[in-house]
Protein backbone atom coordinates (compact mmCIF):
# COMPACT_ATOMS: atom_id res chain seq x y z
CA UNK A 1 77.26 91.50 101.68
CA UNK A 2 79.55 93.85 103.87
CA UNK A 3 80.25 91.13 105.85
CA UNK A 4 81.40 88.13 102.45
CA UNK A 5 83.91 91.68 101.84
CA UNK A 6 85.26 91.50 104.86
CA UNK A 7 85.88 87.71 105.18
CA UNK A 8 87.24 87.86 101.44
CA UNK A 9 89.71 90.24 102.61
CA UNK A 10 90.87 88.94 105.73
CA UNK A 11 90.87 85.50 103.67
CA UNK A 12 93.50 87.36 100.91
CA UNK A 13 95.17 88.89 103.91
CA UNK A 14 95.86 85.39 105.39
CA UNK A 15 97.26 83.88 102.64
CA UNK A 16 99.42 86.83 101.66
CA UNK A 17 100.99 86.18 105.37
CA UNK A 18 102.33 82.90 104.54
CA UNK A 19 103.78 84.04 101.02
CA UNK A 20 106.35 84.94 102.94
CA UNK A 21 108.28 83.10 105.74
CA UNK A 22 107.74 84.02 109.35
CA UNK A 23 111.31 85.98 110.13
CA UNK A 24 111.19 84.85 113.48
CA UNK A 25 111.68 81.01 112.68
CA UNK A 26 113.18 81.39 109.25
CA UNK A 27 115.73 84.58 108.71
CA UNK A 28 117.71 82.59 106.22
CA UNK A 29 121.18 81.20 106.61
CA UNK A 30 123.73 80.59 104.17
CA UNK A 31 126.31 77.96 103.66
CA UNK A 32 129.83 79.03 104.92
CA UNK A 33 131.71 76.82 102.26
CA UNK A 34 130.29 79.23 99.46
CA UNK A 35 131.98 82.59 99.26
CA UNK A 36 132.15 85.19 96.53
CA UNK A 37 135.99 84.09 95.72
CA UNK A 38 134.55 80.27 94.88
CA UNK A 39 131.41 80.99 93.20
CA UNK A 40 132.97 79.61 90.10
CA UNK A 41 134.38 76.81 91.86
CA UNK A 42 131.13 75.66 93.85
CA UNK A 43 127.87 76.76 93.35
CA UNK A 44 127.92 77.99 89.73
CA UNK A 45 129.59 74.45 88.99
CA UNK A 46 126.03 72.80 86.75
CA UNK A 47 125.31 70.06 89.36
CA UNK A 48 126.07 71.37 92.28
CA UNK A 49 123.42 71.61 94.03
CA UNK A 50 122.42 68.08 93.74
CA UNK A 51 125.73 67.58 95.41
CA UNK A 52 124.72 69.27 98.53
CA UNK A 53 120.38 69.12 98.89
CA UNK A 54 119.53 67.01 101.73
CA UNK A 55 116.97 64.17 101.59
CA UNK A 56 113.22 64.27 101.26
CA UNK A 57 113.52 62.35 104.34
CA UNK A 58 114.76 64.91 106.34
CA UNK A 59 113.18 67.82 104.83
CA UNK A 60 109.34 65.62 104.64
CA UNK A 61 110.45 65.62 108.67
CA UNK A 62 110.83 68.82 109.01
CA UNK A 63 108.08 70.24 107.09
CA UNK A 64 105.52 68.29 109.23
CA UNK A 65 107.28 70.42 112.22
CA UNK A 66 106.98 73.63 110.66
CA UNK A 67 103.31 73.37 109.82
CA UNK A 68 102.27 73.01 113.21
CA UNK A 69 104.95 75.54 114.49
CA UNK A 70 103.94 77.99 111.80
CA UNK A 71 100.48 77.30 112.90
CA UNK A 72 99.02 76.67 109.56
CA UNK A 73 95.25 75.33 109.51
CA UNK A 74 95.83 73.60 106.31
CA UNK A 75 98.34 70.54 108.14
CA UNK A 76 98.31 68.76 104.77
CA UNK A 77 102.05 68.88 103.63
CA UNK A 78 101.31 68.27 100.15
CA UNK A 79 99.96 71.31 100.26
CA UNK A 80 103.28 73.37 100.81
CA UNK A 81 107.02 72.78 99.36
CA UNK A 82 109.73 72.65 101.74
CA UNK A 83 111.83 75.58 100.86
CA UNK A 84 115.08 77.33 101.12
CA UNK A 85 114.60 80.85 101.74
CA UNK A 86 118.12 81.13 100.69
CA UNK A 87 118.19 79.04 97.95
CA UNK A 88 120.75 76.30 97.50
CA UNK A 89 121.94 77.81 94.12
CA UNK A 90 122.30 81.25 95.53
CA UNK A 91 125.01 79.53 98.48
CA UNK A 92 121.85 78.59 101.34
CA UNK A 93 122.49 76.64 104.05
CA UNK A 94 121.46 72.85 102.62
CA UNK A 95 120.11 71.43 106.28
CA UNK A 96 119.48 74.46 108.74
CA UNK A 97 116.47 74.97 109.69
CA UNK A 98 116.53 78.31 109.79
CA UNK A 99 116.71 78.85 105.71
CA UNK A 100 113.86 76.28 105.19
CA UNK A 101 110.07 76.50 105.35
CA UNK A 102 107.03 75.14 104.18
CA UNK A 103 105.61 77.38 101.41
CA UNK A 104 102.57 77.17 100.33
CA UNK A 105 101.63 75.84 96.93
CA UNK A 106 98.15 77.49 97.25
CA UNK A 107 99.11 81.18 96.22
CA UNK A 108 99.66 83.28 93.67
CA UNK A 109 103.58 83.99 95.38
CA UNK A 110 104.52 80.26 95.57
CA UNK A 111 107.18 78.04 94.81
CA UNK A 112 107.46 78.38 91.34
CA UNK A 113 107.19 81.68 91.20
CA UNK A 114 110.22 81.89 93.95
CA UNK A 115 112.38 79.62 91.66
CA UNK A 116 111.77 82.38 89.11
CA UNK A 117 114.03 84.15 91.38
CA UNK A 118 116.43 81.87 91.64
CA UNK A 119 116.97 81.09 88.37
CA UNK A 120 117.61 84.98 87.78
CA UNK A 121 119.75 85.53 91.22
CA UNK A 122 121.88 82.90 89.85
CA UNK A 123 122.63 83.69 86.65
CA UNK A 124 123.23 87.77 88.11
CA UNK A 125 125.86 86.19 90.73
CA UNK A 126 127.22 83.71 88.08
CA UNK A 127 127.84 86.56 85.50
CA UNK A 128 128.77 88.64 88.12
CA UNK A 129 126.49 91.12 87.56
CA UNK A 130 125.37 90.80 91.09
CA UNK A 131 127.34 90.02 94.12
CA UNK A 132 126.67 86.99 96.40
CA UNK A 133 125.60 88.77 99.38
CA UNK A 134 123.46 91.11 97.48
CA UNK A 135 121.14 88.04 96.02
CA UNK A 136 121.37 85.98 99.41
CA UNK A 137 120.01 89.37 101.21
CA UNK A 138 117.64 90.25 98.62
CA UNK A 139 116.12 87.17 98.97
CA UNK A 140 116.34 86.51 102.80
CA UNK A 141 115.00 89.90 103.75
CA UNK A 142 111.64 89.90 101.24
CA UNK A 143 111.72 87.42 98.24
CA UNK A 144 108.50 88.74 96.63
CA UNK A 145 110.35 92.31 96.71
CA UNK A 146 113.24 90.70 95.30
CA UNK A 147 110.86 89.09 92.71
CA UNK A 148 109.62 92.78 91.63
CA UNK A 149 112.93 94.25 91.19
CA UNK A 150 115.06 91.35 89.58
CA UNK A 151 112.25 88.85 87.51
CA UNK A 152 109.29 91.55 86.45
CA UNK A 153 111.63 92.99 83.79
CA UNK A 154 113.61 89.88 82.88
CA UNK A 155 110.91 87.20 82.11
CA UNK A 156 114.05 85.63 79.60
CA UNK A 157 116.35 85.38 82.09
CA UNK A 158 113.89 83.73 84.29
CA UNK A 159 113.40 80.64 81.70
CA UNK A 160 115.07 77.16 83.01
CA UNK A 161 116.43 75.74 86.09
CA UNK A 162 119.20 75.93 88.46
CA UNK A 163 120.38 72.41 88.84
């Protein structure tokens, strides 16, 4: 029985690892055309992200490299979502490598719960009620922090989408 424990918790401990991207392959980048004087000019413009996401073609690509570079044992990609760290809405970098990853869909800190975040990070910046940097930092440096602090106590402003 000691033993089931163990595995249990080195299983939880596993998939808590890939909640969160590996810093060393994805720190985040953002997009040097978005700045906190054209917020209201770019990014907080409804549409404009679909103006700059790149294709499922290139992303599908690059997720089946980051599995096996992330060393997942799970090499299914339907399994994970290809995702900003930075998101798009918050000013990300669209195609760098660097602010994308393949997230697991398999735990309890997963996309969905990320784009929770985003939907809150860019309503703050929009309103400005949070600086750019701020929101790009809080969620480059530990989105499930940034999750905690900005979502737990505003499930309302969580509600929707970020086009």
């Amino acid at each position: 029985m000691k033993h089931l424990a163990l595995i249990l918790t080195l299983a939880s401990a596993t998939c808590f690892a890939a909640d969160l991207p590996d810093r060393s392959m994805t720190p985040g980048a953002i997009n040097p055309d978005i700045t906190q004087d054209n917020i209201q000019q770019t990014m907080c413009v409804k549409g404009f992200t679909k103006t700059i996401r790149p294709p499922a073609s290139y992303t599908n690509k690059l997720k089946k490299a980051q599995i096996q570079d992330y060393g997942y044992t799970d090499t299914n990609p339907k399994d994970y979502e290809e995702d900003h760290l930075i998101a798009l809405s918050i000013g990300g970098a669209p195609r760098d490598p660097q602010n994308l990853w393949p997230q697991p869909h398999k735990s309890e800190w997963n996309a969905a719960k990320k784009d929770q975040l985003e939907v809150v990070l860019y309503r703050m910046v929009c309103d400005g009620s949070l600086p750019l940097a701020t929101a790009q930092q809080a969620m480059a440096t530990d989105w499930i922090a940034a999750w905690k602090r900005y979502v737990a106590g505003n499930a309302a402003l969580a509600k929707g989408h970020v086009d």
